[in-house]
C-alpha atoms as a PDB file:
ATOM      1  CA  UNK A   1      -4.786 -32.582  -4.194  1.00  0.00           C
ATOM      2  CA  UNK A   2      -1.985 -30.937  -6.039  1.00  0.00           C
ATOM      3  CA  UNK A   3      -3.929 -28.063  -7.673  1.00  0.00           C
ATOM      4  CA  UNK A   4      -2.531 -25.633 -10.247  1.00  0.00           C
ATOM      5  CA  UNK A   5      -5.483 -23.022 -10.022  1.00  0.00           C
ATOM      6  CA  UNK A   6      -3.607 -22.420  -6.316  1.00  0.00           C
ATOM      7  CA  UNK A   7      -0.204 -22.201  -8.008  1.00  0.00           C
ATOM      8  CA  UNK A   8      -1.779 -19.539 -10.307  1.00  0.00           C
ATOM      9  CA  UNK A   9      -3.269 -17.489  -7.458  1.00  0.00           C
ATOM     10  CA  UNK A  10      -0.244 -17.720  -5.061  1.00  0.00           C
ATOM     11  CA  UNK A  11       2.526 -17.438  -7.446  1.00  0.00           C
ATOM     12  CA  UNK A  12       1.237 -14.645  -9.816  1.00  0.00           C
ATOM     13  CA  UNK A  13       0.550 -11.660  -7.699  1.00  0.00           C
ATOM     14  CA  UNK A  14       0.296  -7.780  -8.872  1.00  0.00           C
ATOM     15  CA  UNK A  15       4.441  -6.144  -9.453  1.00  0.00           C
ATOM     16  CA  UNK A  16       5.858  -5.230  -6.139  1.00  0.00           C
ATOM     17  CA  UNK A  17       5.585  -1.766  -5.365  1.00  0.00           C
ATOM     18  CA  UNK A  18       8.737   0.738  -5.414  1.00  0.00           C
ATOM     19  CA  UNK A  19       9.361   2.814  -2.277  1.00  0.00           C
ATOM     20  CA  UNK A  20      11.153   5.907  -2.738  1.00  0.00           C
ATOM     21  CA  UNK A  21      13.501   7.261   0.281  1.00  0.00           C
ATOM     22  CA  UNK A  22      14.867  10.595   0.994  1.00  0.00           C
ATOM     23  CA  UNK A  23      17.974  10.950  -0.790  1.00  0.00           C
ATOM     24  CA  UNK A  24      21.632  10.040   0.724  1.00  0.00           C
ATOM     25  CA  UNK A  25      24.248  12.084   0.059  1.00  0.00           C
ATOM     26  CA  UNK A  26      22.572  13.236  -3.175  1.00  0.00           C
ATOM     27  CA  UNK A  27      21.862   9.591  -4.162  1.00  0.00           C
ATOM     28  CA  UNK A  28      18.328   8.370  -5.050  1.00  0.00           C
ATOM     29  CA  UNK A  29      17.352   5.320  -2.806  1.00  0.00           C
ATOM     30  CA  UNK A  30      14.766   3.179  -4.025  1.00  0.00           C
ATOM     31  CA  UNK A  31      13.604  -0.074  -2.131  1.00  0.00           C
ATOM     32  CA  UNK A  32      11.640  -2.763  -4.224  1.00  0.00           C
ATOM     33  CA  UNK A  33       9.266  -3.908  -1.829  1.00  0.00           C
ATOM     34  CA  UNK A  34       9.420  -7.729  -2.789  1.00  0.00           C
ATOM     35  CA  UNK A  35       8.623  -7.939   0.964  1.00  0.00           C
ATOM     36  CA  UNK A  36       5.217  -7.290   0.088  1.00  0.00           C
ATOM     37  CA  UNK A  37       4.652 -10.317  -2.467  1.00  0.00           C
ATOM     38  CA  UNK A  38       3.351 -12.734   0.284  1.00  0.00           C
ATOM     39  CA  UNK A  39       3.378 -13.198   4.470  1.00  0.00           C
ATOM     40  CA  UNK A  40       5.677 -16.860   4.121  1.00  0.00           C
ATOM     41  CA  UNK A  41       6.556 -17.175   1.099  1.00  0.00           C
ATOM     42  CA  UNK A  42       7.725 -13.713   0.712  1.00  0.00           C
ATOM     43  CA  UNK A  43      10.542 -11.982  -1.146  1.00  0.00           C
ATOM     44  CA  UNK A  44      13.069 -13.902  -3.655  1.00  0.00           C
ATOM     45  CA  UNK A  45      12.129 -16.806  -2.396  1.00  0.00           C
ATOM     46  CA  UNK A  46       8.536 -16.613  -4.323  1.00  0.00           C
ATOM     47  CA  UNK A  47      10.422 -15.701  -7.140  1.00  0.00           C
ATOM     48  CA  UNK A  48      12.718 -18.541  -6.925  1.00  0.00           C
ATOM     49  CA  UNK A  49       9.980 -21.103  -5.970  1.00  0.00           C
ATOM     50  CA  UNK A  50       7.564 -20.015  -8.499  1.00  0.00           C
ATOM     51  CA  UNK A  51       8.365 -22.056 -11.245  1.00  0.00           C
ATOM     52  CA  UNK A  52      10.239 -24.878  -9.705  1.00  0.00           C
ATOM     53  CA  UNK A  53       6.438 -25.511  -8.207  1.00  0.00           C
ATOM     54  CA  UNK A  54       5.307 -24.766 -11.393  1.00  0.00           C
ATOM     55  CA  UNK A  55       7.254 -27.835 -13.080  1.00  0.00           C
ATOM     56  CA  UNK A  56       6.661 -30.125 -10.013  1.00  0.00           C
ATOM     57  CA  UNK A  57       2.713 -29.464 -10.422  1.00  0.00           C
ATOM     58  CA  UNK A  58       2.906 -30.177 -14.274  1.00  0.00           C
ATOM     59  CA  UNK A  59       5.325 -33.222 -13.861  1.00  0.00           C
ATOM     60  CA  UNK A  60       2.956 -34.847 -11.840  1.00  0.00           C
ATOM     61  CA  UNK A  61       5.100 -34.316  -8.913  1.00  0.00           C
ATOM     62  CA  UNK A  62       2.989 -34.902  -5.243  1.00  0.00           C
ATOM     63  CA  UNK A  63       5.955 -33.889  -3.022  1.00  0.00           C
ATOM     64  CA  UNK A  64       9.028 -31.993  -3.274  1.00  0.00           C
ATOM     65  CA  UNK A  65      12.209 -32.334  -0.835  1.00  0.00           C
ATOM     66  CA  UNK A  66      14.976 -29.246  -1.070  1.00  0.00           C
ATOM     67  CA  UNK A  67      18.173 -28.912   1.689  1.00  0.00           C
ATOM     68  CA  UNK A  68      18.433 -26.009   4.345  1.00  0.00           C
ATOM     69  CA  UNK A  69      20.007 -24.734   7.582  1.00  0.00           C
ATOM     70  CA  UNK A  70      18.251 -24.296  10.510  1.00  0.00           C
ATOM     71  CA  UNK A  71      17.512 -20.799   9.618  1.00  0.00           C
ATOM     72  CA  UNK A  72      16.596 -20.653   6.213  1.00  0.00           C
ATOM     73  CA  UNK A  73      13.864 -18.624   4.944  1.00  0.00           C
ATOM     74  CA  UNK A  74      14.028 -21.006   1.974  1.00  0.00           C
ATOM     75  CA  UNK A  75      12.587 -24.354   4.466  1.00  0.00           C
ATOM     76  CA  UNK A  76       9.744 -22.080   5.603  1.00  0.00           C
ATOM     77  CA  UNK A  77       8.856 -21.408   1.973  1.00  0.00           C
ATOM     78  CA  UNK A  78       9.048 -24.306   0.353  1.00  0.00           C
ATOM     79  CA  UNK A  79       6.897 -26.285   2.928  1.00  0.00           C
ATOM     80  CA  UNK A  80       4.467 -22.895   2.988  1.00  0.00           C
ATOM     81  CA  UNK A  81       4.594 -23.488  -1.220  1.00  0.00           C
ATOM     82  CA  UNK A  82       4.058 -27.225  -1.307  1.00  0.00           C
ATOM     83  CA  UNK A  83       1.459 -27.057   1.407  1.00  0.00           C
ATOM     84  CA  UNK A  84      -0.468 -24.152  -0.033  1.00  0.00           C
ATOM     85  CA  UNK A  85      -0.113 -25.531  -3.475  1.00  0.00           C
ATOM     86  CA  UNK A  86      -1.666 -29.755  -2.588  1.00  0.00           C
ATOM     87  CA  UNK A  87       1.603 -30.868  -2.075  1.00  0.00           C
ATOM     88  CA  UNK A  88       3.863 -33.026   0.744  1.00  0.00           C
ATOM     89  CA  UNK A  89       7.067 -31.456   1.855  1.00  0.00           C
ATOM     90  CA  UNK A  90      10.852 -33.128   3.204  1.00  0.00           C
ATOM     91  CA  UNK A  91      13.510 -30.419   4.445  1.00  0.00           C
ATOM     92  CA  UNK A  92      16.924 -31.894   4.294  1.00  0.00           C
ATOM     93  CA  UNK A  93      18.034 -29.936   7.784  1.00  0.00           C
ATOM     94  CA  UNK A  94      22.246 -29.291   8.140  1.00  0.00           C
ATOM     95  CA  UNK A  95      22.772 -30.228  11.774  1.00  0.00           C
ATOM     96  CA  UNK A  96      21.998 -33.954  12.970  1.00  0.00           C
ATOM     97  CA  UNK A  97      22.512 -32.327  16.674  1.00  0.00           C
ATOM     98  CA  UNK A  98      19.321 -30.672  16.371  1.00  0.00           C
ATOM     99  CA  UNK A  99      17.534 -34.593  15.682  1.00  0.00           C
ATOM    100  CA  UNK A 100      16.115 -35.023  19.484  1.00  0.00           C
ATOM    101  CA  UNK A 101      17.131 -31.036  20.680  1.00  0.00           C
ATOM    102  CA  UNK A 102      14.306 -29.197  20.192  1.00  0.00           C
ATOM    103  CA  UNK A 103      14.990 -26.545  22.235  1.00  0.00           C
ATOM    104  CA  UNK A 104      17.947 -25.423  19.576  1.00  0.00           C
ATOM    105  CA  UNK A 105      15.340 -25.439  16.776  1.00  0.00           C
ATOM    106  CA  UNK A 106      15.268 -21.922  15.086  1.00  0.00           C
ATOM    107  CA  UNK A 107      11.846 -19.960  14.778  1.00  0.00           C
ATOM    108  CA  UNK A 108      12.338 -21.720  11.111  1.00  0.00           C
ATOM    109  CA  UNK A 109      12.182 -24.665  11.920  1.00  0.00           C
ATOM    110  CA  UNK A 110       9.271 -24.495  14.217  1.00  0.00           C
ATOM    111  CA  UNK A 111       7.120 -23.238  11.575  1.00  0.00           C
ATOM    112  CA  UNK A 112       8.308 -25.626   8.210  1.00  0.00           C
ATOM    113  CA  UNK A 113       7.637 -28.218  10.900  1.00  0.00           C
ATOM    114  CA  UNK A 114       3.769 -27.058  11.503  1.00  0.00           C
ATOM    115  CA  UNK A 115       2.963 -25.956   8.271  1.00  0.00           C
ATOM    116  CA  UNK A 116       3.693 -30.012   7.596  1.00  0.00           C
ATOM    117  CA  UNK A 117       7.076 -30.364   6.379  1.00  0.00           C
ATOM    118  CA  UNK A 118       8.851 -33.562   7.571  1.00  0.00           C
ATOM    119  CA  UNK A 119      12.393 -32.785   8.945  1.00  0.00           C
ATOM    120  CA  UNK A 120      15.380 -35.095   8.136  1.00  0.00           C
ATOM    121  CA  UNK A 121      18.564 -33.970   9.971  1.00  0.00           C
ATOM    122  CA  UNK A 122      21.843 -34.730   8.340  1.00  0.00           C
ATOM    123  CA  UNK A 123      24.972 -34.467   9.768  1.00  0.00           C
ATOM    124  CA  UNK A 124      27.586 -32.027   7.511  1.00  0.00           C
ATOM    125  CA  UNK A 125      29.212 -34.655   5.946  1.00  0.00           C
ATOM    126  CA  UNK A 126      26.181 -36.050   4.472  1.00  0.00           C
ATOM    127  CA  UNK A 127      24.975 -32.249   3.781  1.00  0.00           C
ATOM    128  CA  UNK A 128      27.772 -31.754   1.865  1.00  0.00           C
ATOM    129  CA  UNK A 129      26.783 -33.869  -0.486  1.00  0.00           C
ATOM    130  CA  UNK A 130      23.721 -32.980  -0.567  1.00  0.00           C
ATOM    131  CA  UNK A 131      21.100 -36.312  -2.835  1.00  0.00           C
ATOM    132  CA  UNK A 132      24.003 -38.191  -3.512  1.00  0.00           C
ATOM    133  CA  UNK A 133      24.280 -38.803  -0.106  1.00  0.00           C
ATOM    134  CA  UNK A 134      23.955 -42.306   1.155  1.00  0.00           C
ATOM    135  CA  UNK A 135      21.706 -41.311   4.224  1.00  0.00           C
ATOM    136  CA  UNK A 136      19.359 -39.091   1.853  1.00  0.00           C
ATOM    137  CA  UNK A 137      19.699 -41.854  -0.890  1.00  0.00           C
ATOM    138  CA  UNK A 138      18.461 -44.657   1.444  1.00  0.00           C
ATOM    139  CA  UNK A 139      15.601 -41.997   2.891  1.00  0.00           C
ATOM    140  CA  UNK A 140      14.508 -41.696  -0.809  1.00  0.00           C
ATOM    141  CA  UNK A 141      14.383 -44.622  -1.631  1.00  0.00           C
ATOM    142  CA  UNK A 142      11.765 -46.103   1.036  1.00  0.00           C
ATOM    143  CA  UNK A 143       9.361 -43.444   0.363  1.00  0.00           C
ATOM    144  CA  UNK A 144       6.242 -44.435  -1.481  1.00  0.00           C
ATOM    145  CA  UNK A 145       6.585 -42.021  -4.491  1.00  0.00           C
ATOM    146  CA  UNK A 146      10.026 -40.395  -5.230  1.00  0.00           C
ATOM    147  CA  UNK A 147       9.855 -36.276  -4.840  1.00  0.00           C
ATOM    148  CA  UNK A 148      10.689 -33.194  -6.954  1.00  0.00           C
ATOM    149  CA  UNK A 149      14.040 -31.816  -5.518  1.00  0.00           C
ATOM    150  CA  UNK A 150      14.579 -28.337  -5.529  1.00  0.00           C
ATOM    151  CA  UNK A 151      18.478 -27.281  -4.794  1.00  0.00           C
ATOM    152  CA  UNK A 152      19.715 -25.619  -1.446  1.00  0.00           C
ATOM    153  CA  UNK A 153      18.471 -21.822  -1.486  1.00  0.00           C
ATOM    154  CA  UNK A 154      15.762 -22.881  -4.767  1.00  0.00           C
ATOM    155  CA  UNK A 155      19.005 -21.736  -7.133  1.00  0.00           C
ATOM    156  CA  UNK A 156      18.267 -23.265 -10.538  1.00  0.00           C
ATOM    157  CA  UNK A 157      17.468 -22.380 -13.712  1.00  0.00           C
ATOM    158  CA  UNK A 158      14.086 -22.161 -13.368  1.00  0.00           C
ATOM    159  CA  UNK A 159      14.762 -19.955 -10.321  1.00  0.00           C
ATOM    160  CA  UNK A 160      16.086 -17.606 -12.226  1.00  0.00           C
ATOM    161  CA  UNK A 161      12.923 -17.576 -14.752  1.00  0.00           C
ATOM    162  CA  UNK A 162      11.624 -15.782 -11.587  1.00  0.00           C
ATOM    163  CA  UNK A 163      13.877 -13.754 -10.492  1.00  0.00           C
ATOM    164  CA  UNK A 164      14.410 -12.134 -14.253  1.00  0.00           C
ATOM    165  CA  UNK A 165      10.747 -10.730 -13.490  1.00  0.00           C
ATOM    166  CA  UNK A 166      12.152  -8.259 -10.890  1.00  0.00           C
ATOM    167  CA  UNK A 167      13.638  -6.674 -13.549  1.00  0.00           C
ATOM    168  CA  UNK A 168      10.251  -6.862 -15.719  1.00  0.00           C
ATOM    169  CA  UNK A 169       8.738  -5.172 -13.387  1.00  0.00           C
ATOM    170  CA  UNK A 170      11.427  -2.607 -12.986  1.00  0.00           C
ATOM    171  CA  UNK A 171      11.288  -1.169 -16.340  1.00  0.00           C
ATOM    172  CA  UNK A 172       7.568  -0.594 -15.931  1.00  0.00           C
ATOM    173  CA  UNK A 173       7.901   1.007 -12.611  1.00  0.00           C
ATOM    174  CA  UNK A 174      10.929   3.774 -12.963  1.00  0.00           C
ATOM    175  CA  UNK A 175      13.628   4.978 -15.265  1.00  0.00           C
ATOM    176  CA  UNK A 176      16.393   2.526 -15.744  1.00  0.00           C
ATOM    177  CA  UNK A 177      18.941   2.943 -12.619  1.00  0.00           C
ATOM    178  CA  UNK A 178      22.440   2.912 -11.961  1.00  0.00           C
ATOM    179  CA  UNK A 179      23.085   0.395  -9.563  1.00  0.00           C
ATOM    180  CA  UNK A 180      20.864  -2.765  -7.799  1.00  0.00           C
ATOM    181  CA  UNK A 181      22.010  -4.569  -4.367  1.00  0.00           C
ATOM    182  CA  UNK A 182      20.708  -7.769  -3.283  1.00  0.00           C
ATOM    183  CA  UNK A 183      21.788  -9.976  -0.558  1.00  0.00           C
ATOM    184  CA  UNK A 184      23.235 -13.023  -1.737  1.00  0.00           C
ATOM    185  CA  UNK A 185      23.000 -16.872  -0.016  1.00  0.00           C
ATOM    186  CA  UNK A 186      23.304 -19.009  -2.996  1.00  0.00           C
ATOM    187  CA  UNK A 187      23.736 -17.285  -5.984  1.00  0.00           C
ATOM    188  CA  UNK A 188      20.580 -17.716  -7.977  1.00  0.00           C
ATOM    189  CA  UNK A 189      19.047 -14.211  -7.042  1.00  0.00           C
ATOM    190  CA  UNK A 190      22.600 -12.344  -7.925  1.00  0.00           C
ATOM    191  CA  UNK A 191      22.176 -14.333 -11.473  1.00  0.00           C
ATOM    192  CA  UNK A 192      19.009 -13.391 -12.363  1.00  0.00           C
ATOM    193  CA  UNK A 193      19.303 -10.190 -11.821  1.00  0.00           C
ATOM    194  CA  UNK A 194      22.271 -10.025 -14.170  1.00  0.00           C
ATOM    195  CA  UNK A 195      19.810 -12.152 -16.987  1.00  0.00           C
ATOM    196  CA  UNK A 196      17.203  -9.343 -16.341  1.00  0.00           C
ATOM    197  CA  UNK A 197      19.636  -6.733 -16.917  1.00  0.00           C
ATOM    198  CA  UNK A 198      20.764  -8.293 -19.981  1.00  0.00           C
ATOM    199  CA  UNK A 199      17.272  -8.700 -21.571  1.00  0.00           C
ATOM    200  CA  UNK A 200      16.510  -5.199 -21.144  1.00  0.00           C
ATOM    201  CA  UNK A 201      19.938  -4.084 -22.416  1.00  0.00           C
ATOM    202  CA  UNK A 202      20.155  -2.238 -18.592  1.00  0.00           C
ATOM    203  CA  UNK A 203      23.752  -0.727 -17.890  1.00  0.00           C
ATOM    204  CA  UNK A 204      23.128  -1.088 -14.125  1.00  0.00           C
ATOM    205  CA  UNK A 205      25.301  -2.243 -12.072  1.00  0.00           C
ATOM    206  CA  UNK A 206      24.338  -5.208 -10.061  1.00  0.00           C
ATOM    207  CA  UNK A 207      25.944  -5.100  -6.518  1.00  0.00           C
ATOM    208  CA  UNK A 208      25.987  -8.853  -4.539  1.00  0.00           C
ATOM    209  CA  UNK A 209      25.696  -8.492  -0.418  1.00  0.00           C
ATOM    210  CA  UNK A 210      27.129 -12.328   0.509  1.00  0.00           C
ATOM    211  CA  UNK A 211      25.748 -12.809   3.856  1.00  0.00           C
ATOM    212  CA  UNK A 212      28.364 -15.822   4.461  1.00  0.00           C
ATOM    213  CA  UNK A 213      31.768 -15.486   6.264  1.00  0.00           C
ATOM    214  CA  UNK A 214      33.724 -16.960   3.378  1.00  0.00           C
ATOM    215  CA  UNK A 215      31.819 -16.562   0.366  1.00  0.00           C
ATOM    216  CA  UNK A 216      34.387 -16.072  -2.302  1.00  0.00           C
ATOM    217  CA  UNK A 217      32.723 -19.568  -4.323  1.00  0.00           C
ATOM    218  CA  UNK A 218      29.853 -17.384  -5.020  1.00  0.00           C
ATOM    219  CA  UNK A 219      31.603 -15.299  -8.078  1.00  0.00           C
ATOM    220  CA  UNK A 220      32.208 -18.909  -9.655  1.00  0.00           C
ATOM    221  CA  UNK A 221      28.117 -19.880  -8.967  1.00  0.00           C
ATOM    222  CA  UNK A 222      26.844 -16.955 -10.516  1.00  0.00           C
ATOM    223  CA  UNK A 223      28.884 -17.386 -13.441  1.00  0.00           C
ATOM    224  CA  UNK A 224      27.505 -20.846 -13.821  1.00  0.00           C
ATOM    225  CA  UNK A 225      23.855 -20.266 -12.675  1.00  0.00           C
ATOM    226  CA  UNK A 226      24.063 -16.736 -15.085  1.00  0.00           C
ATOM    227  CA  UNK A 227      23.724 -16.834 -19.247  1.00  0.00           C
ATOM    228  CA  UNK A 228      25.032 -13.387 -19.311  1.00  0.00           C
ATOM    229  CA  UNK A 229      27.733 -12.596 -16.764  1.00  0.00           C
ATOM    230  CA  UNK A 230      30.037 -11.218 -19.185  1.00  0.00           C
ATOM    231  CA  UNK A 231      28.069  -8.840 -20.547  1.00  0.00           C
ATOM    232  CA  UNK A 232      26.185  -7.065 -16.989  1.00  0.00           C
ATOM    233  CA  UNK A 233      28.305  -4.948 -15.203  1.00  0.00           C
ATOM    234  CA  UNK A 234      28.363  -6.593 -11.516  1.00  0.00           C
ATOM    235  CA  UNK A 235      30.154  -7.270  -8.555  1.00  0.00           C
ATOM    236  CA  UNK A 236      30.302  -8.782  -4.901  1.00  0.00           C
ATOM    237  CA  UNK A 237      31.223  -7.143  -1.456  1.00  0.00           C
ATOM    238  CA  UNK A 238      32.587  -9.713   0.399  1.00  0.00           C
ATOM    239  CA  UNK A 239      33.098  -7.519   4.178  1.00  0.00           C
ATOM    240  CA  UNK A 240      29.623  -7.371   5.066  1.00  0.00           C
ATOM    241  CA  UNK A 241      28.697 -10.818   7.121  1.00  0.00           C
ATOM    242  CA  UNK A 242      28.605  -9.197  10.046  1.00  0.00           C
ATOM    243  CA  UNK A 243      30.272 -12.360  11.221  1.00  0.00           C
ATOM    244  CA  UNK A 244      28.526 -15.135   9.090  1.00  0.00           C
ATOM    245  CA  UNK A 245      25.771 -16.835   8.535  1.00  0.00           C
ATOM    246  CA  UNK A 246      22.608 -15.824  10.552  1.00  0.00           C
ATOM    247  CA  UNK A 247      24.865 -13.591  13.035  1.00  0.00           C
ATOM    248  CA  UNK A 248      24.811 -10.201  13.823  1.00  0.00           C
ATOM    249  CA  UNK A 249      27.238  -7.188  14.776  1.00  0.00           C
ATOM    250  CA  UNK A 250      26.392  -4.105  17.191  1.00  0.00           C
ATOM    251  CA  UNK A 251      26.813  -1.894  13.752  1.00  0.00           C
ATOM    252  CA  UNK A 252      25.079  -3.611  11.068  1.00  0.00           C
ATOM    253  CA  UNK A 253      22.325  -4.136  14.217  1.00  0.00           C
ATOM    254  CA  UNK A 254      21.987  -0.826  15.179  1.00  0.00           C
ATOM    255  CA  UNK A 255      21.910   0.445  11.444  1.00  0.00           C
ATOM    256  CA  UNK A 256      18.659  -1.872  11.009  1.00  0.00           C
ATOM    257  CA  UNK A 257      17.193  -0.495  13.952  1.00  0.00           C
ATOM    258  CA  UNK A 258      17.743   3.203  12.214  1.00  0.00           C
ATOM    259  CA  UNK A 259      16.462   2.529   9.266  1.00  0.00           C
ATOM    260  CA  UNK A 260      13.172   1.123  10.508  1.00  0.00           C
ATOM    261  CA  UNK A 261      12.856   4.030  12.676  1.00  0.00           C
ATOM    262  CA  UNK A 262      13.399   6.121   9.566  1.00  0.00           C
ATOM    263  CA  UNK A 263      11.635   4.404   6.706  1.00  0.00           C
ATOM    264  CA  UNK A 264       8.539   1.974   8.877  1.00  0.00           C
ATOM    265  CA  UNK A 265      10.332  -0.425   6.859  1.00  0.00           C
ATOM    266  CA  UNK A 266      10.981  -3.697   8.907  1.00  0.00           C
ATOM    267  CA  UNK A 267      14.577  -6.115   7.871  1.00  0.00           C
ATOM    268  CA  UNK A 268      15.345  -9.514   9.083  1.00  0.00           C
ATOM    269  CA  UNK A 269      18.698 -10.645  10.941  1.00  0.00           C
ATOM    270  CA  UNK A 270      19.964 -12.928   7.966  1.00  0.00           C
ATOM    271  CA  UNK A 271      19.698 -10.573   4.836  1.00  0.00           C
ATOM    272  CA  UNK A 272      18.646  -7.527   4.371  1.00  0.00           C
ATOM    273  CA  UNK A 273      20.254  -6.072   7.335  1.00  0.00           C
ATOM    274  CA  UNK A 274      23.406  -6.713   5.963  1.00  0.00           C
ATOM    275  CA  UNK A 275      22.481  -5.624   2.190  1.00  0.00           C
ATOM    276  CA  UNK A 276      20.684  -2.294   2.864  1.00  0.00           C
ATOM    277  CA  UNK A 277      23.537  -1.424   5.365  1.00  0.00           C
ATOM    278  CA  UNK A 278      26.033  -2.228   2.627  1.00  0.00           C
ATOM    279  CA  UNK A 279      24.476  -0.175   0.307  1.00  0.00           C
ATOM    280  CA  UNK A 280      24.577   2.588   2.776  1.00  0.00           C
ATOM    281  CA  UNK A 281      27.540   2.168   3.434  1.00  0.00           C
ATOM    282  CA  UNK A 282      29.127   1.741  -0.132  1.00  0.00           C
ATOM    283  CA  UNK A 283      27.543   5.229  -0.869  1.00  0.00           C
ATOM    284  CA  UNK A 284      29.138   6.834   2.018  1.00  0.00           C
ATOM    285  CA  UNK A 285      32.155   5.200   0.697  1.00  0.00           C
ATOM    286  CA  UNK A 286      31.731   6.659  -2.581  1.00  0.00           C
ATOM    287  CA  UNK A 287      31.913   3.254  -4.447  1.00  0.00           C
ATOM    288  CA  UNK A 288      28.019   4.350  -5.332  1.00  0.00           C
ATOM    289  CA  UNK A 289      28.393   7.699  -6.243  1.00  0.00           C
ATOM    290  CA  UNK A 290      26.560  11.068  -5.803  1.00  0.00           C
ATOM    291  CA  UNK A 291      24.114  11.411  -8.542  1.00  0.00           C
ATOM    292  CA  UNK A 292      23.459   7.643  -8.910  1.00  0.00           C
ATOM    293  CA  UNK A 293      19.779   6.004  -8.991  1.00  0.00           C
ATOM    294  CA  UNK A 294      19.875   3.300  -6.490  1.00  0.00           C
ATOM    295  CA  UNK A 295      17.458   0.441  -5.894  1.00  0.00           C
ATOM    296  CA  UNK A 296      17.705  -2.087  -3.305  1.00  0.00           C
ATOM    297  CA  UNK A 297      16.181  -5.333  -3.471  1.00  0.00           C
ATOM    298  CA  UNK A 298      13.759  -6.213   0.088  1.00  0.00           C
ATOM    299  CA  UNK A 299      14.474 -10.094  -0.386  1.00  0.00           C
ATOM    300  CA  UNK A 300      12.071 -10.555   2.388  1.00  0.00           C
ATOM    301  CA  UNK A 301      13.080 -13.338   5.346  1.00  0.00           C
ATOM    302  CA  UNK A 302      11.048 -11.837   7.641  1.00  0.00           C
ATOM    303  CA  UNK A 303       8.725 -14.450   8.456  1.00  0.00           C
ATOM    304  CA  UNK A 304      11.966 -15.477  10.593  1.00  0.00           C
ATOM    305  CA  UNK A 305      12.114 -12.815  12.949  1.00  0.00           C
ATOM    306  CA  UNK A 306      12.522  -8.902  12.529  1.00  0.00           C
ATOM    307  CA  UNK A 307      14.756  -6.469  14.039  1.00  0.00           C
ATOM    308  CA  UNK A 308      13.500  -4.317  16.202  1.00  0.00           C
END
């Protein structure tokens, strides 16, 4: 039974905490531990799910469906969400080579698979086009009762409801800071941190870590997912991939590996290996200068695999 007593419990947990870090080259590092907010369902992704359950739950809403690669942490936490929460799950899976190859299946998809979620592998063409699709149309419509869809990544508005309480929480956890960095996949956790900003009348800058080879449409989706883009001081780093989407170079690698040893504080292959060695890196650059208050967002992921 869809239950919003469980939606209450799973979705409203106590403020992440915020982990302090020696200083780097006279910068203050601070890591908001959004890791921390739940085992599955961890990181942005509870803050992007939270009320895009929310509405499904009140709309009456028995199932939701939402679109993913083989190794998104957004799969694992929507069927993790919709199970947890009374609710049927339907991953729209890029990749209709993976249909009858299990052994290609990611960690990901092993687990959105057990937790319940039915898989539904679409070749790009199809993914592309995401519900308008013929072959998700003609899925649709032979199901018994017609799901909530939630967009590729959870990016909508209601995401960003979510995501704008990162930066609630901030400004009852530390002095205002000069610079945030996030990994970005879709957008909607970029946006919302520039809407936080915004409410609070923050001069931060917010710093985007695209984790796709390629990834210049993002500037133009956070402009349209954002209400206040031209008013926060942000930008995007577009050199940090590490050679695309859920890959991995010997540098960005090994700098994971150093930080854990340094911190106990574990990052996943996909994002925030990519966006905490950025922001490493941008300091020893000098685009974050010496003096600055830093905090990096933990956007979780690591129910997918950590690096060790």
């Amino acid at each position: 039974m869809v239950n919003n007593k469980k939606w209450e419990r799973l979705f409203c947990p106590q403020a992440t905490p915020i982990r302090k870090l020696k200083n780097f080259k006279n910068v203050e590092v601070n890591i908001k531990r959004d890791d921390l907010n739940h085992k599955i369902i961890q990181g942005n992704k509870l803050r992007k799910l939270k009320y895009n359950i929310k509405y499904a739950i009140e709309s009456g809403f028995t199932q939701v469906a939402t679109f993913g690669g083989a190794h998104s942490n957004h799969i694992v936490a929507t069927a993790q969400a919709a199970h947890l929460t009374g609710m049927k799950s339907i991953g729209f899976i890029r990749g209709d080579e993976l249909q009858n190859n299990k052994e290609k299946w990611s960690k990901t998809l092993f687990q959105a698979n057990e937790i319940g979620m039915d898989l539904v592998f679409l070749d790009r063409d199809s993914y592309k086009l995401k519900e308008v699709s013929p072959n998700v149309r003609d899925y649709l419509a032979k199901l018994t009762y017609y799901p909530y869809i939630i967009p590729e990544g959870g990016s909508n508005n209601l995401a960003l409801q979510g995501v704008v309480e990162i930066i609630d929480e901030l400004v009852n956890q530390m002095p205002e800071a000069t610079h945030i960095v996030t990994a970005c996949g879709t957008g909607g956790t970029m946006a919302g941190l520039i809407d936080g900003i915004a409410k609070y009348d923050w001069h931060a800058k917010v710093i985007g870590i695209p984790v796709l080879k390629g990834a210049k449409f993002l500037k133009e989706e956070i402009k349209l997912f954002s209400h206040n883009h031209d008013s926060v001081n942000w930008q995007l780093y577009y050199n940090y991939h590490a050679g695309g989407f859920a890959k991995l170079d010997e540098i960005t690698e090994g700098f994971a590996k150093k930080f854990t040893q340094m911190s106990s504080i574990f990052l996943d292959r996909v994002y925030t290996a990519k966006s905490f060695f950025a922001a490493y890196d941008l300091i020893r650059r000098g685009e974050i200068p010496a003096h600055s208050s830093l905090i990096i967002l933990h956007t979780g992921g690591l129910q997918g695999g950590v690096i060790r």
